[in-house]
N, C-alpha and C. Protein backbone atom coordinates (compact mmCIF):
# COMPACT_ATOMS: atom_id res chain seq x y z
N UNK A 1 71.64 41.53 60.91
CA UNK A 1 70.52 40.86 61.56
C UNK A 1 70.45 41.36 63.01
N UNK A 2 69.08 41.65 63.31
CA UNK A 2 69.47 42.37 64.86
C UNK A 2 69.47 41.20 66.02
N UNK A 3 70.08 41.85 66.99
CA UNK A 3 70.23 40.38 67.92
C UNK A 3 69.37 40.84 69.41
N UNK A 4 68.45 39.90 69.46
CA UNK A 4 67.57 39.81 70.88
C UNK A 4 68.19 39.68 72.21
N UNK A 5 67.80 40.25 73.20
CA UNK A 5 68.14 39.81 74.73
C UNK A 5 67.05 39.47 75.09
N UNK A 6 66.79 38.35 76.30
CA UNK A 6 65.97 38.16 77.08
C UNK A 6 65.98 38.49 78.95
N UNK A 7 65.42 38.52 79.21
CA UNK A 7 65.32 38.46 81.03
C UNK A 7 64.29 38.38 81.67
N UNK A 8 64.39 38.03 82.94
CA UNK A 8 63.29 37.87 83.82
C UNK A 8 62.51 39.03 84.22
N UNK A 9 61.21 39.38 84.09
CA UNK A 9 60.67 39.96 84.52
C UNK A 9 60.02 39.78 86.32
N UNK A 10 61.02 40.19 87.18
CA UNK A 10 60.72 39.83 88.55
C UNK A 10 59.93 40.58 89.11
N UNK A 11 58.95 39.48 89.75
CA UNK A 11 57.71 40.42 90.93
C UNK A 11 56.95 40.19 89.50
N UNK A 12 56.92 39.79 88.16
CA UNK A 12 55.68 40.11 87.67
C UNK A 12 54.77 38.75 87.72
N UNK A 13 53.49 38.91 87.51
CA UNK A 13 52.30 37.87 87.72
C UNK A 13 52.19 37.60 85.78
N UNK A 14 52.06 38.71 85.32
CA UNK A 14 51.26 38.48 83.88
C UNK A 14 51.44 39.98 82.79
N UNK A 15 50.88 39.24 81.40
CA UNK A 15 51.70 40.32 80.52
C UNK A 15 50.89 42.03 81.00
N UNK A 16 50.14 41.71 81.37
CA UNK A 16 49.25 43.04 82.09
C UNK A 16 49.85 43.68 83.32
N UNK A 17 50.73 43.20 83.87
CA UNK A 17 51.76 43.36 84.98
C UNK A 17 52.41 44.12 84.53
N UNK A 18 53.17 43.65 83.73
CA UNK A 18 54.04 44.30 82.80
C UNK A 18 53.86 45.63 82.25
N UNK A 19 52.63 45.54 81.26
CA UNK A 19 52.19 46.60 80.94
C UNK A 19 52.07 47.89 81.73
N UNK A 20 51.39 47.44 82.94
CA UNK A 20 51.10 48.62 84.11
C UNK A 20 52.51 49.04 84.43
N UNK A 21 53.23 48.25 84.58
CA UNK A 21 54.60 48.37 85.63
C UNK A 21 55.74 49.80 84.33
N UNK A 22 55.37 49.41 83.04
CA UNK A 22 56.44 50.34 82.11
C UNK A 22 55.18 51.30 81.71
N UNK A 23 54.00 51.23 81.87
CA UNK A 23 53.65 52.57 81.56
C UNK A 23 53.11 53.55 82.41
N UNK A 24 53.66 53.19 83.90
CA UNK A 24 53.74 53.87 85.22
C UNK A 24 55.06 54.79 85.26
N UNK A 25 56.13 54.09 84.10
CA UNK A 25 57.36 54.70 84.56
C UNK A 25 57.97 55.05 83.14
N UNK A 26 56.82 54.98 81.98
CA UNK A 26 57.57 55.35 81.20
C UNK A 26 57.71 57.11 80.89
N UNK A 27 58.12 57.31 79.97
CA UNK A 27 58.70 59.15 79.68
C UNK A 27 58.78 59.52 78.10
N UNK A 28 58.41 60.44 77.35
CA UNK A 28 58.68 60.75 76.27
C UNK A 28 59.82 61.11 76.17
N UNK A 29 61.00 60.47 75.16
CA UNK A 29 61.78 60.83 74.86
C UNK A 29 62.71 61.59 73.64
N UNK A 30 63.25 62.45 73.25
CA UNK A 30 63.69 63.34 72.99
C UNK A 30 63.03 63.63 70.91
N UNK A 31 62.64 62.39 70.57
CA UNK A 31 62.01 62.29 69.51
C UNK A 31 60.19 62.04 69.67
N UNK A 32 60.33 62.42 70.55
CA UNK A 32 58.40 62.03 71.33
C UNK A 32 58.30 60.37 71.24
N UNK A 33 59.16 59.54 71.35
CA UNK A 33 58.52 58.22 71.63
C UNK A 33 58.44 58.33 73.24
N UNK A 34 57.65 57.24 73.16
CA UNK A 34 56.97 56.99 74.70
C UNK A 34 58.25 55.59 74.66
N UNK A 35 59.12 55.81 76.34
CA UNK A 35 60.10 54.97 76.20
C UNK A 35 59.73 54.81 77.86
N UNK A 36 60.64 53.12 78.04
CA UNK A 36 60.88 53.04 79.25
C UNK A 36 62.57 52.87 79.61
N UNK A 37 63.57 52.78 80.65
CA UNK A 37 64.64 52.21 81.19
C UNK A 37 64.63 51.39 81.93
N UNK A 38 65.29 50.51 81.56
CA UNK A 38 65.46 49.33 82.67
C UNK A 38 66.90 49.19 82.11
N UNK A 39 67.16 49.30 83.64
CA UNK A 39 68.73 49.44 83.75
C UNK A 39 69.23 48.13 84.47
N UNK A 40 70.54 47.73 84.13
CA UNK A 40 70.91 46.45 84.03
C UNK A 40 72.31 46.58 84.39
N UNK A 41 72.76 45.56 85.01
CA UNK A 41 74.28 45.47 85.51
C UNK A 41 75.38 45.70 84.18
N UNK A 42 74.98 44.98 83.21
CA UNK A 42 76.46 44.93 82.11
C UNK A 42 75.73 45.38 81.09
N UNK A 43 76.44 46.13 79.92
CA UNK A 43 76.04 46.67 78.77
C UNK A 43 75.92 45.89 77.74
N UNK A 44 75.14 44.97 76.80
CA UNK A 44 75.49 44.28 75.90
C UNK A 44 76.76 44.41 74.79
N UNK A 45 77.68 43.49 74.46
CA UNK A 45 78.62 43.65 73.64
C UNK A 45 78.36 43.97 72.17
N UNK A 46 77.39 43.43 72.03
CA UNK A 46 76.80 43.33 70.62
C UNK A 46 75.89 44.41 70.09
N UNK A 47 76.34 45.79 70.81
CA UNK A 47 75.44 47.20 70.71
C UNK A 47 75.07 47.36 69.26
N UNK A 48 76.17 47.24 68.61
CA UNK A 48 75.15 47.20 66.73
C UNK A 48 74.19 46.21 66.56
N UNK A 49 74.31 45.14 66.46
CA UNK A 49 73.45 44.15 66.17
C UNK A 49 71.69 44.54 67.52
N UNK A 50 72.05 44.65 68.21
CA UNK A 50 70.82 44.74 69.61
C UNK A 50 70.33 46.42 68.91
N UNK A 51 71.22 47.48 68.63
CA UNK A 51 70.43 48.51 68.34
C UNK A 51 69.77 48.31 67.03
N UNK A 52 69.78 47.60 66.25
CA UNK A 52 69.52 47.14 64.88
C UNK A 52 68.13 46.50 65.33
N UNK A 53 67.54 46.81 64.99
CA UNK A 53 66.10 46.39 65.76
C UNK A 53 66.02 44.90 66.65
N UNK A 54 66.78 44.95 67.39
CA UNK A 54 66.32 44.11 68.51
C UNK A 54 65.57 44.40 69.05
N UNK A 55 65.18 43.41 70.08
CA UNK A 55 64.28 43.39 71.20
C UNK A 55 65.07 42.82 72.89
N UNK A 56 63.88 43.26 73.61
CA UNK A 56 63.82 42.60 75.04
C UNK A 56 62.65 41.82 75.04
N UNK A 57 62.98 40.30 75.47
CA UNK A 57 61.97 39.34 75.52
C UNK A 57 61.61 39.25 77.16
N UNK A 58 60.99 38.77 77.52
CA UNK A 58 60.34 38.97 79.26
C UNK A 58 59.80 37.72 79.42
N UNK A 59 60.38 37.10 80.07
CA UNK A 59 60.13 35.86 81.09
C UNK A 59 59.18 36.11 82.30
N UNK A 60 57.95 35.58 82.29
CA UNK A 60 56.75 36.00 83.32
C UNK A 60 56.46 34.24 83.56
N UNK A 61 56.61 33.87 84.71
CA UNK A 61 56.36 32.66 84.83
C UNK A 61 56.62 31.36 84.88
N UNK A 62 58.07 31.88 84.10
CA UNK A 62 58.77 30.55 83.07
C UNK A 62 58.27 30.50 81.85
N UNK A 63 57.55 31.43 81.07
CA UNK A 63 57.41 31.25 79.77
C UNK A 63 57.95 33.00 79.04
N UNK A 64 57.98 33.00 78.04
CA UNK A 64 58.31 34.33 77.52
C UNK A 64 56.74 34.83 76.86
N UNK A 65 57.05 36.13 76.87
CA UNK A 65 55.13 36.37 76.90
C UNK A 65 54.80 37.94 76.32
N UNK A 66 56.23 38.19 76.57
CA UNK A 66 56.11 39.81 75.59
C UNK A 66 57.41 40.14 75.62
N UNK A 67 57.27 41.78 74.15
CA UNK A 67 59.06 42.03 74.07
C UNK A 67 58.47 43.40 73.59
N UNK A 68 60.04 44.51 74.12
CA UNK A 68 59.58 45.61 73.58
C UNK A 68 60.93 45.55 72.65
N UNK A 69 60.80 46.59 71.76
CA UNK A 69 61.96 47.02 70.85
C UNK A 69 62.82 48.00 71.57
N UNK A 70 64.01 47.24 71.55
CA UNK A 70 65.64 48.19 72.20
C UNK A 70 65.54 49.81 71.46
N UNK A 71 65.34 50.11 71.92
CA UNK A 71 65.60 51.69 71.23
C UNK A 71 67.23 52.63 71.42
N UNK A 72 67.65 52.05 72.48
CA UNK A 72 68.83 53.01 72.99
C UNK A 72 69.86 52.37 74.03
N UNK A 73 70.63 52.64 74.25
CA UNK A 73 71.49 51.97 75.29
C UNK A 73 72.47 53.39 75.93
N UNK A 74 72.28 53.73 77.63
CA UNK A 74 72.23 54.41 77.88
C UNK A 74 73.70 54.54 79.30
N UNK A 75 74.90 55.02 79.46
CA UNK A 75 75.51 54.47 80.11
C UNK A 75 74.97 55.40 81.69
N UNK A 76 74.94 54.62 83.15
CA UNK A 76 74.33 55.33 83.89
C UNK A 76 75.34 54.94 85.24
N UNK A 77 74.60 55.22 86.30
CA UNK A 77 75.65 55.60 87.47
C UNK A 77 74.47 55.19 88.82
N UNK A 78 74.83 53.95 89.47
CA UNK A 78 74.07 53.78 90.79
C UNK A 78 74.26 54.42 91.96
N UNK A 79 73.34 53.72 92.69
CA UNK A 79 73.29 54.86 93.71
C UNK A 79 74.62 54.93 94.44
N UNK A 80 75.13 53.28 94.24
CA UNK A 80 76.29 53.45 95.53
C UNK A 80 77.84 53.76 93.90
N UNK A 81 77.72 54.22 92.79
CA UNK A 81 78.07 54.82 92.21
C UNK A 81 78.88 53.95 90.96
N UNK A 82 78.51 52.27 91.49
CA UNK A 82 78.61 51.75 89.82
C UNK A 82 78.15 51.60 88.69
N UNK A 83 79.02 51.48 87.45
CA UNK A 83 78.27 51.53 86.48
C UNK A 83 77.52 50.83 85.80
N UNK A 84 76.78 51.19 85.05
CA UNK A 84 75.36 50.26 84.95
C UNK A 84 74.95 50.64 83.66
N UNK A 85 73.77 49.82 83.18
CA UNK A 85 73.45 50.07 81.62
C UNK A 85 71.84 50.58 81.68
N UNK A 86 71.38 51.11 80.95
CA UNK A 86 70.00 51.27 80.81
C UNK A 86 69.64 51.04 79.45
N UNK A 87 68.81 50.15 79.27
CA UNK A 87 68.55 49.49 78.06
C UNK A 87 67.05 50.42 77.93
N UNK A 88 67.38 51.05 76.98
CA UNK A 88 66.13 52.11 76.48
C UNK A 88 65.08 51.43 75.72
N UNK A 89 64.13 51.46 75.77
CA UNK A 89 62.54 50.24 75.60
C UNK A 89 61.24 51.00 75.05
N UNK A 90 61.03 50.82 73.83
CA UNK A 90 59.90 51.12 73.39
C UNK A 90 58.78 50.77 74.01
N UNK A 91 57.53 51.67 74.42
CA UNK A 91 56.30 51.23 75.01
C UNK A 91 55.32 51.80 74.27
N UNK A 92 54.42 50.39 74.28
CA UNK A 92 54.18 49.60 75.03
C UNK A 92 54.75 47.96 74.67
N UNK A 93 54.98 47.17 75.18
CA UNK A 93 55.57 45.56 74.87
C UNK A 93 54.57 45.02 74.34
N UNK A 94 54.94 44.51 73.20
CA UNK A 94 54.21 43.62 72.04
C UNK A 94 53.92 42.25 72.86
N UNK A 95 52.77 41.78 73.15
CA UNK A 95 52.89 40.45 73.66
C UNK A 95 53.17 39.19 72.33
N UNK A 96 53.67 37.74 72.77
CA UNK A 96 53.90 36.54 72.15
C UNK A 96 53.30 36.12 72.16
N UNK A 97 53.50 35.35 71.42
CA UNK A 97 52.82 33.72 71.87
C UNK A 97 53.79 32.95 72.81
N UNK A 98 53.05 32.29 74.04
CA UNK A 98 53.92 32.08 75.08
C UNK A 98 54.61 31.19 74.73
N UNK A 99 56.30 30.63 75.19
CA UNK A 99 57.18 30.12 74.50
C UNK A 99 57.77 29.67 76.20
N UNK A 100 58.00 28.33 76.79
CA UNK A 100 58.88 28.04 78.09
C UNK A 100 59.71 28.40 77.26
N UNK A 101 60.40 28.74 78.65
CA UNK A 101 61.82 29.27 79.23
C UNK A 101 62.21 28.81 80.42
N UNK A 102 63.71 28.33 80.86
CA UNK A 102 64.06 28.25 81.84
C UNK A 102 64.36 29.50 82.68
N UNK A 103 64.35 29.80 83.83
CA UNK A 103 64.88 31.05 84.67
C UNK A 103 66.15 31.14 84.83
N UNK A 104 66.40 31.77 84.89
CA UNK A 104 67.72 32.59 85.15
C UNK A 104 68.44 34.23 85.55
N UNK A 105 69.18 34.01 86.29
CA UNK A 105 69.96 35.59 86.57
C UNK A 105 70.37 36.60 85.33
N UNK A 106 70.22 38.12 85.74
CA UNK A 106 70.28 38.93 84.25
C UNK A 106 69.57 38.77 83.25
N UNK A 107 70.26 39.16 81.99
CA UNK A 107 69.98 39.28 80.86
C UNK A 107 70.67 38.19 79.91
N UNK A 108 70.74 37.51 78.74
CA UNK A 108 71.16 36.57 78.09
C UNK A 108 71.05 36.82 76.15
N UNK A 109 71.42 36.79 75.42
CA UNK A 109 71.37 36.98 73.79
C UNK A 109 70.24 36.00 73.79
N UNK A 110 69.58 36.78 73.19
CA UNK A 110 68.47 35.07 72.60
C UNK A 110 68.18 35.57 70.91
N UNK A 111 68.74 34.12 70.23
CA UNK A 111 68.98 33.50 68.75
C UNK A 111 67.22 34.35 68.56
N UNK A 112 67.27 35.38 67.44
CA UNK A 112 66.22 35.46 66.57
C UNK A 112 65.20 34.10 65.80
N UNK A 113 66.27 33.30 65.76
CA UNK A 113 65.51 32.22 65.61
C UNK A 113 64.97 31.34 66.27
N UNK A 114 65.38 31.04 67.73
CA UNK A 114 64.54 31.11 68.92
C UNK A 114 63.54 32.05 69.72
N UNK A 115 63.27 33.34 68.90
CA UNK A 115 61.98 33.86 69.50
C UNK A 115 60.94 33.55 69.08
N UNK A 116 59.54 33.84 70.09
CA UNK A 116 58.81 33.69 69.32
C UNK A 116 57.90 34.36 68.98
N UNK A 117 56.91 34.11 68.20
CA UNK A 117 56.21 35.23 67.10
C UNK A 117 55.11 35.91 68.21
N UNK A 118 55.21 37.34 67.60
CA UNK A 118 54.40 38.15 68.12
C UNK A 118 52.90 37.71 68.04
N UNK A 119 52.20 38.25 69.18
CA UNK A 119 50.65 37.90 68.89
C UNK A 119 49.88 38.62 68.30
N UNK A 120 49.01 37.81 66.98
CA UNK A 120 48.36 38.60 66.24
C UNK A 120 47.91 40.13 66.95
N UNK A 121 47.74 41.18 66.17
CA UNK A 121 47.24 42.42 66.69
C UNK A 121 45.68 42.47 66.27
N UNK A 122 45.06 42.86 67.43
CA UNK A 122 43.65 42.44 67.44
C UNK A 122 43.22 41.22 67.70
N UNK A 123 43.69 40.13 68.04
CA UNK A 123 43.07 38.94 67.94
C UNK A 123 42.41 38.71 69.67
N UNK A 124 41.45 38.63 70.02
CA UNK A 124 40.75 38.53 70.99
C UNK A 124 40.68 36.81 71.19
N UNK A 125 40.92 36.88 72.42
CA UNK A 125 40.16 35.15 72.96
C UNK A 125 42.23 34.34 73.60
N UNK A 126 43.23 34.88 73.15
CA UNK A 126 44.59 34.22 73.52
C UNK A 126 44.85 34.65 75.28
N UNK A 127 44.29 36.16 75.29
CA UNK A 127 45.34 36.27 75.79
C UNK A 127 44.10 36.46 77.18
N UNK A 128 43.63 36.06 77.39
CA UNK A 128 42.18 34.86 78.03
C UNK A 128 41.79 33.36 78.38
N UNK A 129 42.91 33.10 77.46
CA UNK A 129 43.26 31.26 77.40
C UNK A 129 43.84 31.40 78.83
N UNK A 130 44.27 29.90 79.16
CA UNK A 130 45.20 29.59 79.98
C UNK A 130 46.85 29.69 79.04
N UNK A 131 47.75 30.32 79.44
CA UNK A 131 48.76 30.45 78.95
C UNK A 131 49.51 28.54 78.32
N UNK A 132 49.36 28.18 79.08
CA UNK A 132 49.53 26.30 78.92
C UNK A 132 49.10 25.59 77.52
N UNK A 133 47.84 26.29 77.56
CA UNK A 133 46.83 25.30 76.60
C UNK A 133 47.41 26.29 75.18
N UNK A 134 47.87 27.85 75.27
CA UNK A 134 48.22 28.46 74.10
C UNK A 134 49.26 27.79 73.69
N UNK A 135 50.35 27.45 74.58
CA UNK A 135 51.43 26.31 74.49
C UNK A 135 51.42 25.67 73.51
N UNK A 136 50.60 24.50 74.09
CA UNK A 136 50.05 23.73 73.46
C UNK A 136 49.81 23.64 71.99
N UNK A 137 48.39 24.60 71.90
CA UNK A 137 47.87 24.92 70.49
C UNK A 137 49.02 25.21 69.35
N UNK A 138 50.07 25.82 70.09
CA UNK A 138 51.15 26.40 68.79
C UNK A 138 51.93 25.15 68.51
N UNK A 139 52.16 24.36 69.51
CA UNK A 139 53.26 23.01 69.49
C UNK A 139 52.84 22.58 68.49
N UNK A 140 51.29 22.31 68.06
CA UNK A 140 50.34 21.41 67.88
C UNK A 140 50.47 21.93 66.05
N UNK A 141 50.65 23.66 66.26
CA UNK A 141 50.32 24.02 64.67
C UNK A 141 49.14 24.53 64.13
N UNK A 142 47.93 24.52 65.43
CA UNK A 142 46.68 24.74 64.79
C UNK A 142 46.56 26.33 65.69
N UNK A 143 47.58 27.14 66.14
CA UNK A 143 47.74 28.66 65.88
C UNK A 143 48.71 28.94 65.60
């Protein structure tokens, strides 16, 4: 079963933030996917399960709101020369249906069965709502 991480997406406003921000910096990589890095203090322990089609979930706001698929895990070297992880990221990020979240520092495992479901593809009029009232609607059952 693959296992999810989540984290904060900092400095971002919205899932369009996002979007701009990884496909400003993303790169084709060595199989022609279009990938991004975001590199991270600690390497996940659970590298089989996370390379097994996990994801990265993104906290914009206090709610979770999009995820890309882990593609790679990459070991790297900062500037002042510690080591560091780069969590290799399929682009572009699938948006959710928005789901609160509390904030927090780093990265964290988040239970597959605590994510939540991707947003229909094609569906016009959600992601235009107020993020609140989509909340809502899903709590509710009637999306």
């Amino acid at each position: 079963m693959p296992q999810h991480l989540i984290k904060l997406s900092v400095g971002t406003q919205s899932p369009e933030m996002l979007h701009i921000w990884q496909e400003q910096r993303s790169y084709m990589d060595d199989e022609g996917q279009q990938v991004v890095a975001h590199v991270t203090r600690n390497r996940p322990k659970r590298e089989k399960e996370v390379l097994d089609g996990g994801s990265l979930y993104w906290i914009v706001k206090g709610q979770i709101v999009a995820r890309n698929q882990i593609v790679g895990l990459e070991d790297v070297e900062s500037s002042d020369g510690k080591k560091r992880c780069a969590l290799i990221l399929k682009v572009p990020a699938v948006e959710t249906f928005p789901k609160r979240h509390k904030i927090f520092q780093g990265w964290r495992y988040l239970d597959p069965d605590n994510a939540p479901d991707d947003m229909p593809k094609g569906q016009k009029g959600f992601s235009e709502m107020p993020a609140e009232m989509v909340m809502d609607l899903k709590e509710l059952g009637l999306i």
